[in-house]
PDB file of N, CA and C in Angstrom:
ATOM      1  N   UNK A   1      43.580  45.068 237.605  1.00  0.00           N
ATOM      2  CA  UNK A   1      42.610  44.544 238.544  1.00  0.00           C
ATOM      3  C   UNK A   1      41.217  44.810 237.996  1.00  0.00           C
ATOM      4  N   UNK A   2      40.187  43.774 237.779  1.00  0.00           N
ATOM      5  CA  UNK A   2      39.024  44.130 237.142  1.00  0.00           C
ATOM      6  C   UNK A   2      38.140  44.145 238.625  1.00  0.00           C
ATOM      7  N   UNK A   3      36.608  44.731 238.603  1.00  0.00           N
ATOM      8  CA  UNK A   3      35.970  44.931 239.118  1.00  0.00           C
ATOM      9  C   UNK A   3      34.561  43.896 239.123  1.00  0.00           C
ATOM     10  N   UNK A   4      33.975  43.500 239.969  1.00  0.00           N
ATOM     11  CA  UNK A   4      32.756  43.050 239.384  1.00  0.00           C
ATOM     12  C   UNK A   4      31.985  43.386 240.807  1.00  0.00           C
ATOM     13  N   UNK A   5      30.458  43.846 240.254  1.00  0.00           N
ATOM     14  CA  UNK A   5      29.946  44.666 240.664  1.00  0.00           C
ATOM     15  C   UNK A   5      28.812  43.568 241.190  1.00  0.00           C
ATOM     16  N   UNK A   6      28.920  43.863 242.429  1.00  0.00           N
ATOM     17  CA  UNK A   6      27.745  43.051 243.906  1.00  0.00           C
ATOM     18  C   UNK A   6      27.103  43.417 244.905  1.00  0.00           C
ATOM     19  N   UNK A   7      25.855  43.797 244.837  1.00  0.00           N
ATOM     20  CA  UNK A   7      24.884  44.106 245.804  1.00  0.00           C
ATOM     21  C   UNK A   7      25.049  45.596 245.472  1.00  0.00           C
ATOM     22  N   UNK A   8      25.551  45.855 244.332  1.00  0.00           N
ATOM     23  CA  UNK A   8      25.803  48.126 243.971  1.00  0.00           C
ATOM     24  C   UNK A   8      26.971  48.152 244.819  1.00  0.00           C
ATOM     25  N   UNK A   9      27.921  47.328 245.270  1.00  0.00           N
ATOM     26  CA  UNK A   9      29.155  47.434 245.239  1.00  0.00           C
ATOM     27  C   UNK A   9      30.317  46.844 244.210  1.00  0.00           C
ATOM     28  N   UNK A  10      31.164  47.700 244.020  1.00  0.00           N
ATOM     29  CA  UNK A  10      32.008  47.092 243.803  1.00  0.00           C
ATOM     30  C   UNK A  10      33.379  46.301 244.431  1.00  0.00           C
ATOM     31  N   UNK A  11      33.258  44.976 243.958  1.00  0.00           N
ATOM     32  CA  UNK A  11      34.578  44.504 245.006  1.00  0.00           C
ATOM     33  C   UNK A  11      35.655  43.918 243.500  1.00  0.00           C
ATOM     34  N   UNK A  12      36.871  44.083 244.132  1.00  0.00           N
ATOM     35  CA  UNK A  12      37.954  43.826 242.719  1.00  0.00           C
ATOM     36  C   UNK A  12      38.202  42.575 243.140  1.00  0.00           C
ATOM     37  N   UNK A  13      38.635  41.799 241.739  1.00  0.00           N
ATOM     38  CA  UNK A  13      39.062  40.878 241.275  1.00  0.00           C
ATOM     39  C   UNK A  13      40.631  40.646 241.391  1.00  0.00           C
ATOM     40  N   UNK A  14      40.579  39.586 242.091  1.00  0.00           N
ATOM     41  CA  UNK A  14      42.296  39.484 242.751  1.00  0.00           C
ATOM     42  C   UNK A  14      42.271  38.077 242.310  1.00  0.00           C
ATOM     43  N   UNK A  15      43.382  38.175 241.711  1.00  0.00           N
ATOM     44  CA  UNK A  15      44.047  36.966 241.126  1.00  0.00           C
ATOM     45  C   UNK A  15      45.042  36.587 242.046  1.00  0.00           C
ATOM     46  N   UNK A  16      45.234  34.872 242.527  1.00  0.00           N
ATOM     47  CA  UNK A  16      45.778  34.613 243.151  1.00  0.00           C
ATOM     48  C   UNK A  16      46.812  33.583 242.362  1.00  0.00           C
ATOM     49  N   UNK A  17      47.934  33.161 243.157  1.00  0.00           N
ATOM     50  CA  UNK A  17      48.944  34.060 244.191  1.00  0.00           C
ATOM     51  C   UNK A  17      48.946  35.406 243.675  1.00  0.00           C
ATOM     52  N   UNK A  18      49.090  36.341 244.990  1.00  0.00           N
ATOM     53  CA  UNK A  18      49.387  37.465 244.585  1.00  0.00           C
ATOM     54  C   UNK A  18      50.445  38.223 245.807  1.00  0.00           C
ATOM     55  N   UNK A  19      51.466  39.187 245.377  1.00  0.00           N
ATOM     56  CA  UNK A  19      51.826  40.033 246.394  1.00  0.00           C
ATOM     57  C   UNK A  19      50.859  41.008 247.244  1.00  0.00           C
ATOM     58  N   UNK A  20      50.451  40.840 248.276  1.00  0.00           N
ATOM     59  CA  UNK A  20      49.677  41.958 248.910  1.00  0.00           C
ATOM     60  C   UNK A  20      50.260  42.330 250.250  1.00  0.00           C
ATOM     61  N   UNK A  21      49.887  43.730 250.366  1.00  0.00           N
ATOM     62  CA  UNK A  21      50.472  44.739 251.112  1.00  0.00           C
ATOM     63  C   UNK A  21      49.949  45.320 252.311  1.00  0.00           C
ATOM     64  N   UNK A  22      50.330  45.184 253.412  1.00  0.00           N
ATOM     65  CA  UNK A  22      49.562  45.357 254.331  1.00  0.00           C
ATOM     66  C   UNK A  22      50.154  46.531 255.216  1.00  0.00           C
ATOM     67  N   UNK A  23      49.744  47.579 255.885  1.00  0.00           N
ATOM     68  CA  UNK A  23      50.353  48.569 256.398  1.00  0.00           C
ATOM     69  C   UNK A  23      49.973  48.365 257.638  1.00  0.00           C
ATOM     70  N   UNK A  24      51.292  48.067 259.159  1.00  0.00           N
ATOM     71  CA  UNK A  24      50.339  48.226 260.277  1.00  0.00           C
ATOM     72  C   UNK A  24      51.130  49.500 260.772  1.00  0.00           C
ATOM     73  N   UNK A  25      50.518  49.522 261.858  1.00  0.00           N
ATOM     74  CA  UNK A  25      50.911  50.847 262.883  1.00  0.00           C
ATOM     75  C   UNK A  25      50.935  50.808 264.242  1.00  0.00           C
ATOM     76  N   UNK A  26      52.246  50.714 264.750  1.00  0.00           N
ATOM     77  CA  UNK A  26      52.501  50.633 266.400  1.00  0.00           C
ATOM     78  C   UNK A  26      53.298  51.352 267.224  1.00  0.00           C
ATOM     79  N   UNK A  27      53.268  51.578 268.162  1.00  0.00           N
ATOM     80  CA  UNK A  27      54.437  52.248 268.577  1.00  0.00           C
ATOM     81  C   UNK A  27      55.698  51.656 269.075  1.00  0.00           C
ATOM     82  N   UNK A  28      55.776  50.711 269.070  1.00  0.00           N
ATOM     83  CA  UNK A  28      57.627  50.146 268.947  1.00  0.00           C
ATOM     84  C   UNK A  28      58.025  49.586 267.643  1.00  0.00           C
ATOM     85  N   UNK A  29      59.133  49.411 266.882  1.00  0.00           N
ATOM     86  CA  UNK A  29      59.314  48.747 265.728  1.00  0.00           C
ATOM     87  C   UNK A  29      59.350  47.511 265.468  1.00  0.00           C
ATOM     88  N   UNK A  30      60.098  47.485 266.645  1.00  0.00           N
ATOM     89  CA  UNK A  30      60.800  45.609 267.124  1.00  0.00           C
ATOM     90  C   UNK A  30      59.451  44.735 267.400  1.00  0.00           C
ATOM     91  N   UNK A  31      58.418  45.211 267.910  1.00  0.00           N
ATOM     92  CA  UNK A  31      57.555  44.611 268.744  1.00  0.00           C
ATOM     93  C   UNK A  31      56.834  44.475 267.428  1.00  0.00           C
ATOM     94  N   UNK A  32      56.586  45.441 266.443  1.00  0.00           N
ATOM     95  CA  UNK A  32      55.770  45.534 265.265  1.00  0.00           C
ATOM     96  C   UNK A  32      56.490  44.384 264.037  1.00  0.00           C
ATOM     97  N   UNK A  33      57.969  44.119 263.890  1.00  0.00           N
ATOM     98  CA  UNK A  33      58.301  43.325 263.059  1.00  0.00           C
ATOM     99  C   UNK A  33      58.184  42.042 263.810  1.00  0.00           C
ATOM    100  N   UNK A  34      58.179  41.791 265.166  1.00  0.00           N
ATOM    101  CA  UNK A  34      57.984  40.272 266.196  1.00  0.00           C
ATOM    102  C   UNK A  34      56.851  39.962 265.207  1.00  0.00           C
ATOM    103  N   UNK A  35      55.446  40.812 265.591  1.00  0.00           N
ATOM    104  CA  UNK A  35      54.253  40.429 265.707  1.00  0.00           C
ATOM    105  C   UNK A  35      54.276  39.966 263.849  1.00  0.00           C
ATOM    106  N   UNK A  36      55.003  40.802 262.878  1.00  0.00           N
ATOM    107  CA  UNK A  36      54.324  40.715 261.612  1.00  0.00           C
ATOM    108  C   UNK A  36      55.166  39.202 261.126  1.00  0.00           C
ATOM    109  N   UNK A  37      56.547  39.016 261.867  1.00  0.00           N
ATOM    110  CA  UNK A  37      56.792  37.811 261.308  1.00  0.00           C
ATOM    111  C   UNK A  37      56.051  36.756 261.542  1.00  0.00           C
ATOM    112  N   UNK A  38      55.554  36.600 263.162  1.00  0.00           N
ATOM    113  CA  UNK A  38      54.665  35.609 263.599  1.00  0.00           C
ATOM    114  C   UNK A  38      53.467  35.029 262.979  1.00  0.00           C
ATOM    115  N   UNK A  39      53.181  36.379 263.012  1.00  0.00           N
ATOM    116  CA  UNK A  39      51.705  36.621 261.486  1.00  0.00           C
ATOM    117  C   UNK A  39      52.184  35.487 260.697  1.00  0.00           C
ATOM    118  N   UNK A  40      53.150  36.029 259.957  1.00  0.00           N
ATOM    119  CA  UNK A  40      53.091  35.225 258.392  1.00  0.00           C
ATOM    120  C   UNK A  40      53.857  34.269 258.091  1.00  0.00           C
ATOM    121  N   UNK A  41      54.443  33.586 259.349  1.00  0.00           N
ATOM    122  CA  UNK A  41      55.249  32.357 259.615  1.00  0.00           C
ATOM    123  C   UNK A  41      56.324  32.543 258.265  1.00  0.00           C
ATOM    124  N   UNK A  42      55.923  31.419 257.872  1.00  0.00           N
ATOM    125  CA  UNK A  42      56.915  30.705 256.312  1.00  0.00           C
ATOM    126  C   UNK A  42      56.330  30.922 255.111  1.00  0.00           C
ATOM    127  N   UNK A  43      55.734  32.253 255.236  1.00  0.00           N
ATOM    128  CA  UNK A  43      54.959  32.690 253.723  1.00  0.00           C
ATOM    129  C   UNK A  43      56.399  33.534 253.246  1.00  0.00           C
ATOM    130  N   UNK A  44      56.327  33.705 251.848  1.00  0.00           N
ATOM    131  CA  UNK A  44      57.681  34.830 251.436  1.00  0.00           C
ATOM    132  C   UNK A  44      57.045  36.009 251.901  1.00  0.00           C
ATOM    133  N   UNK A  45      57.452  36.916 252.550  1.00  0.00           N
ATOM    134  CA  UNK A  45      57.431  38.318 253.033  1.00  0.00           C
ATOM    135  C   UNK A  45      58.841  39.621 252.965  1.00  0.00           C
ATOM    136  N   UNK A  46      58.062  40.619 253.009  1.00  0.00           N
ATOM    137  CA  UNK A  46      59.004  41.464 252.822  1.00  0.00           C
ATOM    138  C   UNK A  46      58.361  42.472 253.647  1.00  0.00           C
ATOM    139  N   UNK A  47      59.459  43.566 254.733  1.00  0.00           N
ATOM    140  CA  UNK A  47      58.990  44.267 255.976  1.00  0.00           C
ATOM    141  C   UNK A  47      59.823  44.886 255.382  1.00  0.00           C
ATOM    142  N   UNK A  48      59.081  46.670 255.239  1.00  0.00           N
ATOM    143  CA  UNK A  48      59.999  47.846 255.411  1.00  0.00           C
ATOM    144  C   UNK A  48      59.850  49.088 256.087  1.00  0.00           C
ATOM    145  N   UNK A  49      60.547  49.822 256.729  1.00  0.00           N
ATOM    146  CA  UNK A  49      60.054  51.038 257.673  1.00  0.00           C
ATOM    147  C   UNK A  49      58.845  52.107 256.764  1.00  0.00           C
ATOM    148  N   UNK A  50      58.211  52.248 256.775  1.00  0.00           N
ATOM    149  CA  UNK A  50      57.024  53.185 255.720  1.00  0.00           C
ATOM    150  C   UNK A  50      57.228  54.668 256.555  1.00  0.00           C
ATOM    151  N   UNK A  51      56.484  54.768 257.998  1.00  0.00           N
ATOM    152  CA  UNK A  51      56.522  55.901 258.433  1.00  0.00           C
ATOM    153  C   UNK A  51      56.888  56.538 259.840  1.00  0.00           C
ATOM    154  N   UNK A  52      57.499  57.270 259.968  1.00  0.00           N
ATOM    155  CA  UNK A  52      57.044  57.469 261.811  1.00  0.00           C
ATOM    156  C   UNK A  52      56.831  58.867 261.969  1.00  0.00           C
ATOM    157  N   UNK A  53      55.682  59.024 262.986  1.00  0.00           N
ATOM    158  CA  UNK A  53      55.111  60.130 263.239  1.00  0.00           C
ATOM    159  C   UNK A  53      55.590  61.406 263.700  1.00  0.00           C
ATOM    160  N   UNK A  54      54.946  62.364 263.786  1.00  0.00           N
ATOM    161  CA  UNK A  54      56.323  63.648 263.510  1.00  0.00           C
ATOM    162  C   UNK A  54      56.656  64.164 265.268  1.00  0.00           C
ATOM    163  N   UNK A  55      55.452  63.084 266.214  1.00  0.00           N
ATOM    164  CA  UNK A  55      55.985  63.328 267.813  1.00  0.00           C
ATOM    165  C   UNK A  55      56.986  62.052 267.849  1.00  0.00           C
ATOM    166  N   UNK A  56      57.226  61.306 266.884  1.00  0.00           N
ATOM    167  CA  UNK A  56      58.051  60.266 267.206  1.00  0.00           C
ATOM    168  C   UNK A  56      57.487  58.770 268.085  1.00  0.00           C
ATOM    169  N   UNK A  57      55.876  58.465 268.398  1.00  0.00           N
ATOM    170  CA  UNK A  57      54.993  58.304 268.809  1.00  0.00           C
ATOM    171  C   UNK A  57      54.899  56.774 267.944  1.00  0.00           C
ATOM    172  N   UNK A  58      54.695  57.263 266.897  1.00  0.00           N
ATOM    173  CA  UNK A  58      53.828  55.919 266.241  1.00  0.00           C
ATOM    174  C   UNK A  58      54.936  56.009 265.124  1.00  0.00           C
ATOM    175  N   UNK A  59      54.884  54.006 264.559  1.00  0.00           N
ATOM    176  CA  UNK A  59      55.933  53.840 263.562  1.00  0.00           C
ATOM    177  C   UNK A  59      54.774  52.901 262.684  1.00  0.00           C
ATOM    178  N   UNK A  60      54.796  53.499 261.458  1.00  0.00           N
ATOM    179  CA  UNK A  60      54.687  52.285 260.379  1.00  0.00           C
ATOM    180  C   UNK A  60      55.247  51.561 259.623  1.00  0.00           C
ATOM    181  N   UNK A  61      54.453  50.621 259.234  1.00  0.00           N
ATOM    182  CA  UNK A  61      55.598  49.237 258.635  1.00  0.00           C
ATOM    183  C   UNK A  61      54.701  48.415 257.161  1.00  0.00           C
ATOM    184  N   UNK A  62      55.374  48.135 256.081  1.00  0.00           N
ATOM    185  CA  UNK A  62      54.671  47.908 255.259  1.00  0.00           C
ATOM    186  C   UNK A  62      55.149  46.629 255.322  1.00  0.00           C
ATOM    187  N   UNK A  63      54.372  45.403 254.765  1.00  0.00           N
ATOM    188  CA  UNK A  63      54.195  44.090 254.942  1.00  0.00           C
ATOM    189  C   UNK A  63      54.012  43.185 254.081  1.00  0.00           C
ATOM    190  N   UNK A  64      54.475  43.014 253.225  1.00  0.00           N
ATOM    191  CA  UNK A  64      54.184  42.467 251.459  1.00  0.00           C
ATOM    192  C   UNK A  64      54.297  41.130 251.944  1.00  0.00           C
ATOM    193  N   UNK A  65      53.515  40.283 251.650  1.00  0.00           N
ATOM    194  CA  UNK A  65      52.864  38.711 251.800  1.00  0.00           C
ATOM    195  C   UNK A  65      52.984  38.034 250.578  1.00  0.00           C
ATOM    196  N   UNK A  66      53.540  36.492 250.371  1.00  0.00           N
ATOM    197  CA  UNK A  66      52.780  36.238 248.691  1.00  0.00           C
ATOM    198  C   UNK A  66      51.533  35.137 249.653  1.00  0.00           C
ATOM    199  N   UNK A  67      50.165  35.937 248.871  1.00  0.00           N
ATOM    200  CA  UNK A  67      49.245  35.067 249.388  1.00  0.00           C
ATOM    201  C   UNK A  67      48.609  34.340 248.448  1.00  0.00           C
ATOM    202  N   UNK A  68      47.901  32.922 248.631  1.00  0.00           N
ATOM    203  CA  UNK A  68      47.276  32.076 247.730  1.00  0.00           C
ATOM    204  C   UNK A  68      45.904  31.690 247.224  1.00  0.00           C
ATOM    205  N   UNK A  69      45.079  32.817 248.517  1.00  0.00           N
ATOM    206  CA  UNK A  69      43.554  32.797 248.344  1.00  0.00           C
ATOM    207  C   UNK A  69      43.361  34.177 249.146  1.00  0.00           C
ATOM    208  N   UNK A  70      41.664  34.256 248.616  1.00  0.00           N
ATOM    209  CA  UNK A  70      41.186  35.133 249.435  1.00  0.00           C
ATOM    210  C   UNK A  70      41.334  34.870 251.263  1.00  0.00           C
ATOM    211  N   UNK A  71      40.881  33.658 251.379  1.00  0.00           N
ATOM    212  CA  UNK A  71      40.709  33.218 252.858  1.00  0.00           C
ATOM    213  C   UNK A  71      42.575  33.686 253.318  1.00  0.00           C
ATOM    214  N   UNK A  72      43.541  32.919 252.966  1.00  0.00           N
ATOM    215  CA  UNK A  72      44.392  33.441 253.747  1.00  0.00           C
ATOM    216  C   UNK A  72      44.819  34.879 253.480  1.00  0.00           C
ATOM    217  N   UNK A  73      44.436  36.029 252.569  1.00  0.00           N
ATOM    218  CA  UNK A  73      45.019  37.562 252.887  1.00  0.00           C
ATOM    219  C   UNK A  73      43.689  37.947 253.864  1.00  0.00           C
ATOM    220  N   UNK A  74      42.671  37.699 254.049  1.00  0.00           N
ATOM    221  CA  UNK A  74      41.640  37.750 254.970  1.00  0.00           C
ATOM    222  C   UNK A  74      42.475  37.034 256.303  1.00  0.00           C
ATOM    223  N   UNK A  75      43.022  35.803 256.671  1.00  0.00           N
ATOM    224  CA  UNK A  75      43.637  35.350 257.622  1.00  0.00           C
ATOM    225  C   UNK A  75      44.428  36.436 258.270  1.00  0.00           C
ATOM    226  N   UNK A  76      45.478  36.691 257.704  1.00  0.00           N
ATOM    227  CA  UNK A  76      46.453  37.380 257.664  1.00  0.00           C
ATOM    228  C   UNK A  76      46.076  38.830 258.327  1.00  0.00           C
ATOM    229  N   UNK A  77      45.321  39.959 257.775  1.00  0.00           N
ATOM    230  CA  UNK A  77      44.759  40.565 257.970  1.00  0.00           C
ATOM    231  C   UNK A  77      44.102  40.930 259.585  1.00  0.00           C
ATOM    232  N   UNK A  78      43.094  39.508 259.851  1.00  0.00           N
ATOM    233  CA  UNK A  78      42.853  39.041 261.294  1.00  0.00           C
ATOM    234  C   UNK A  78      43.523  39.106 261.928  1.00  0.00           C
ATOM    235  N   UNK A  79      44.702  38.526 261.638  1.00  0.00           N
ATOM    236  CA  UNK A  79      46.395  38.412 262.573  1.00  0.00           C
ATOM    237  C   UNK A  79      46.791  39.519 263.077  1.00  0.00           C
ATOM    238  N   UNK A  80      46.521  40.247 261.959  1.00  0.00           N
ATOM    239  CA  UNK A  80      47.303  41.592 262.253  1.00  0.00           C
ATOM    240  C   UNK A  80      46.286  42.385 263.485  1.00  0.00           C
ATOM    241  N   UNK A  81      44.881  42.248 263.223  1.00  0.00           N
ATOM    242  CA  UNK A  81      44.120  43.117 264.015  1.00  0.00           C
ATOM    243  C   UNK A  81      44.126  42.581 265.815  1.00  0.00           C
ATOM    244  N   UNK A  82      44.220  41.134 265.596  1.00  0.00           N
ATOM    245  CA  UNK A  82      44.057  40.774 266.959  1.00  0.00           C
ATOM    246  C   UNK A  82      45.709  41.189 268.006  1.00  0.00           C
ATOM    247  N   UNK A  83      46.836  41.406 267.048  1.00  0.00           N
ATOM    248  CA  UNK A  83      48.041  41.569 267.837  1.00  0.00           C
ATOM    249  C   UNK A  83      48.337  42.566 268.739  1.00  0.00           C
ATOM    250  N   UNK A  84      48.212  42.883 270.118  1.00  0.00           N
ATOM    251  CA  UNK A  84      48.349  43.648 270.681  1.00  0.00           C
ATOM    252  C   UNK A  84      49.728  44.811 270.477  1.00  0.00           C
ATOM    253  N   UNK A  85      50.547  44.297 269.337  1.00  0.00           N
ATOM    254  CA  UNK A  85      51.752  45.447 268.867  1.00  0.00           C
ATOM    255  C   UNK A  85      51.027  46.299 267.902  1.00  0.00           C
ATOM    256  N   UNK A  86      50.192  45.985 267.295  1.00  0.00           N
ATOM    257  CA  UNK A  86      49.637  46.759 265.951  1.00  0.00           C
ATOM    258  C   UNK A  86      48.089  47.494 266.606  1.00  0.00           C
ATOM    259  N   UNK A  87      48.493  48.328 266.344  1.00  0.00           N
ATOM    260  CA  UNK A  87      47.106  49.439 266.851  1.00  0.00           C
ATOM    261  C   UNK A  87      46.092  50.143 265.786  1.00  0.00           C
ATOM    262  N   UNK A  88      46.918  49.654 264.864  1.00  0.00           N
ATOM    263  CA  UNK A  88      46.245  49.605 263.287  1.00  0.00           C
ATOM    264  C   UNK A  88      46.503  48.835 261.986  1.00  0.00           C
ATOM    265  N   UNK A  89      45.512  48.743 261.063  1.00  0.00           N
ATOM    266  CA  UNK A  89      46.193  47.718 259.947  1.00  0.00           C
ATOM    267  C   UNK A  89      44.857  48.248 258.958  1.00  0.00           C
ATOM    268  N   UNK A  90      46.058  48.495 257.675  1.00  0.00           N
ATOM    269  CA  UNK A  90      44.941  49.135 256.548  1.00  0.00           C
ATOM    270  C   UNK A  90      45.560  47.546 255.375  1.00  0.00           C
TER     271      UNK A  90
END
């Protein structure tokens, strides 16, 4: 991944299509794989259990997308934040 450097930031260089990975965080599983398939309709995806918290509380879920531009892993992303199952998304 190269870097190119804007405004004294750096933002990386993503070559598209690419696999990208999205981590959300909710507290049901079922409700968390509903919301992530909906998300990403008929894109190829891949959902796997990542974490659950040590009160048993919160579950994470990792989310591998093949995406084709910036605009849709930015889409995608949105999706995830507006879903009332996901209470987080890195």
């Amino acid at each position: 991944m190269l870097y190119h450097k804007k405004g004294g930031m750096k933002k990386p260089h993503i070559d598209y299509p690419c696999n990208w990975s999205y981590k959300i965080i909710g507290t049901d599983e079922q409700s968390l794989i509903k919301a992530a398939e909906s998300i990403v309709r008929d894109k190829p995806y891949d959902i796997e259990k990542s974490h659950t918290s040590s009160g048993g509380k919160y579950i994470s879920l990792h989310v591998s997308v093949m995406v084709f531009s910036e605009a849709e892993r930015l889409d995608i992303f949105a999706g995830f934040e507006k879903s009332e199952a996901v209470k987080v998304v890195i």
